[in-house]
C-alpha atoms as a PDB file:
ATOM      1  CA  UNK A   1      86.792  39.192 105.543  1.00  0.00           C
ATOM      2  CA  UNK A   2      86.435  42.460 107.137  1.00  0.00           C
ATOM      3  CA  UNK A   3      83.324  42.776 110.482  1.00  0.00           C
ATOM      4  CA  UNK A   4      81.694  45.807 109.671  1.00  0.00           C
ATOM      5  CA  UNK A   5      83.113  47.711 112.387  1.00  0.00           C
ATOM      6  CA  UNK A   6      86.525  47.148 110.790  1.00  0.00           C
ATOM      7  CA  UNK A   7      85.443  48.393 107.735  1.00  0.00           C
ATOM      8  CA  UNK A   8      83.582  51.451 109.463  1.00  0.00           C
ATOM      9  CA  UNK A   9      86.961  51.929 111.458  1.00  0.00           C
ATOM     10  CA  UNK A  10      89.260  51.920 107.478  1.00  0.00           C
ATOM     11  CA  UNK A  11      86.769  54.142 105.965  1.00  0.00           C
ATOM     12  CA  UNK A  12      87.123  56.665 108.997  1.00  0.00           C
ATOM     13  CA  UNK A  13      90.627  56.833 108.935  1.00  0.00           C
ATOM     14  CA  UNK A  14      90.512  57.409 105.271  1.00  0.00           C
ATOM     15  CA  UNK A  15      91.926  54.419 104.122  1.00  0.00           C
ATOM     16  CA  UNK A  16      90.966  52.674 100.551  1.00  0.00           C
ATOM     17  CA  UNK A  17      88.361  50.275 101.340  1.00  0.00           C
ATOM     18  CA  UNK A  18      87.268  49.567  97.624  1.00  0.00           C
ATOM     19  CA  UNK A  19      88.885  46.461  97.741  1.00  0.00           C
ATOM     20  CA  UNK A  20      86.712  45.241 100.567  1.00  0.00           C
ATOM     21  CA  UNK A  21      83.910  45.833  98.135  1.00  0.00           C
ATOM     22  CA  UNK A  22      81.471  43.265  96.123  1.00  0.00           C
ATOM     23  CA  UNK A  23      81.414  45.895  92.984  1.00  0.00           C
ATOM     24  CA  UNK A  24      79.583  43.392  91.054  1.00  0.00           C
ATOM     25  CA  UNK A  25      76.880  43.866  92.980  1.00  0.00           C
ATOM     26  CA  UNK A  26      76.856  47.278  93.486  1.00  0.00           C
ATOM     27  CA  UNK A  27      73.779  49.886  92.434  1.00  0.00           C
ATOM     28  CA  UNK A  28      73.200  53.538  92.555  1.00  0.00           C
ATOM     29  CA  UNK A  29      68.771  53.561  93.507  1.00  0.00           C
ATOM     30  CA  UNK A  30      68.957  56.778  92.213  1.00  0.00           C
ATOM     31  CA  UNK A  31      69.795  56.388  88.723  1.00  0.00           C
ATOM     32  CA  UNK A  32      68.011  52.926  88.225  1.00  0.00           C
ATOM     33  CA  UNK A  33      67.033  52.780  84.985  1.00  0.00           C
ATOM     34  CA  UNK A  34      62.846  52.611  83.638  1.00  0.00           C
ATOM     35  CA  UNK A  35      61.499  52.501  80.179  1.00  0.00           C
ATOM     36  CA  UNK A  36      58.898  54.757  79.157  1.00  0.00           C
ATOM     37  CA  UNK A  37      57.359  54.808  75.870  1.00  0.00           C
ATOM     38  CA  UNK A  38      56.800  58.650  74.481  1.00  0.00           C
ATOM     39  CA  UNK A  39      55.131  58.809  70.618  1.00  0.00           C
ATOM     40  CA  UNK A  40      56.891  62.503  69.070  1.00  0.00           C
ATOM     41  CA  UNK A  41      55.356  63.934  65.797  1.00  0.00           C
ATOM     42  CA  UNK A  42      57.387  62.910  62.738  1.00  0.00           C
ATOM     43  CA  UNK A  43      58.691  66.186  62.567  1.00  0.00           C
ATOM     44  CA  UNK A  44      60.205  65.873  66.190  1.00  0.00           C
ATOM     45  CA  UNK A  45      61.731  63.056  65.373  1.00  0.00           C
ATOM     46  CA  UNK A  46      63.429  64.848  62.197  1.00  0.00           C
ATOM     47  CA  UNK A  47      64.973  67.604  64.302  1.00  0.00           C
ATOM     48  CA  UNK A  48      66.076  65.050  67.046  1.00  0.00           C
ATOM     49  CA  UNK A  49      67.755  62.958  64.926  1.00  0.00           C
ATOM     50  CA  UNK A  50      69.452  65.527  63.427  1.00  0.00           C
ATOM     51  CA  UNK A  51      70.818  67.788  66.263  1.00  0.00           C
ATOM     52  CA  UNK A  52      71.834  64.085  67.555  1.00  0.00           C
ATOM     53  CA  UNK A  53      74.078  63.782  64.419  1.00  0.00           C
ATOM     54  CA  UNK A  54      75.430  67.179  64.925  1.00  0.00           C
ATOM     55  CA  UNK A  55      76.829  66.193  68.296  1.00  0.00           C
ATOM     56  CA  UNK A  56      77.476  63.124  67.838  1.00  0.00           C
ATOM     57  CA  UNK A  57      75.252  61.177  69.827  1.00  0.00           C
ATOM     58  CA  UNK A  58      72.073  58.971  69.636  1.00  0.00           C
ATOM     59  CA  UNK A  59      68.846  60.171  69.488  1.00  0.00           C
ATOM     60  CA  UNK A  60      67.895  59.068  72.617  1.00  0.00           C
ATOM     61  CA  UNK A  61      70.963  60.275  74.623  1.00  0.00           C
ATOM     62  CA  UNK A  62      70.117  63.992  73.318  1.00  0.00           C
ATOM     63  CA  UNK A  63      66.633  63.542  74.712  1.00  0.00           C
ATOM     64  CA  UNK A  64      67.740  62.469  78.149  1.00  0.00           C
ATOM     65  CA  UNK A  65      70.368  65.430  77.865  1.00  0.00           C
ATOM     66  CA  UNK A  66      67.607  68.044  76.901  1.00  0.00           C
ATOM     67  CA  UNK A  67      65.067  66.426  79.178  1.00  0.00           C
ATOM     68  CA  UNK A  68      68.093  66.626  82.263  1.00  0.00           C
ATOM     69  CA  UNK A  69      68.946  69.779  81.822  1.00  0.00           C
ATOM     70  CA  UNK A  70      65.122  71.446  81.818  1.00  0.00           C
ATOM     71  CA  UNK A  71      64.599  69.067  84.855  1.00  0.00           C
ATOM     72  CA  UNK A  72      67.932  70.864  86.535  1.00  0.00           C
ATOM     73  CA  UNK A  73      66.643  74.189  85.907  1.00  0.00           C
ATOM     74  CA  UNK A  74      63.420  73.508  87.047  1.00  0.00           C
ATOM     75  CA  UNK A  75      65.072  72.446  90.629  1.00  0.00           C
ATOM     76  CA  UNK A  76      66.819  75.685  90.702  1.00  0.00           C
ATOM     77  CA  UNK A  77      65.739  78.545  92.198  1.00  0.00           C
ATOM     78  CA  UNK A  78      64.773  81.355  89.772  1.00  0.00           C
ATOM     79  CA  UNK A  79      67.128  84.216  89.721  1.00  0.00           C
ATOM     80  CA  UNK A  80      64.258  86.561  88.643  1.00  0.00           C
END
């Protein structure tokens, strides 16, 4: 097993240290996942489900895509 400083001292010199990793174990904080509960009028729920057939996804991965991408342009600075 590899001190820290060795591993510090592979990773600086570029080498592949991915096999000195625990992956298993491994978590990105920032895309933890949390449920949230939204209720959409049945009407929403039409039009969701059916732009999610056209492309071939779920309905919920279309509202995390929508939902991403306003969030993205919100973060952006406006052009205008």
């Amino acid at each position: 097993m590899k001190t820290t400083e060795d591993f510090d001292r592979s990773f600086d010199k570029g080498e592949d240290v991915v096999g000195d990793l625990d992956l298993s174990t491994a978590r990105r904080p920032a895309e933890e996942q949390k449920r949230v509960n939204v209720d959409f009028p049945a009407w929403m729920v039409a039009a969701l489900d059916a732009e999610a057939r056209h492309l071939g996804v779920t309905r919920q991965s279309i509202i995390k895509i929508w939902l991403a991408e306003r969030l993205e342009q919100r973060q952006r600075p406006s052009a205008f």
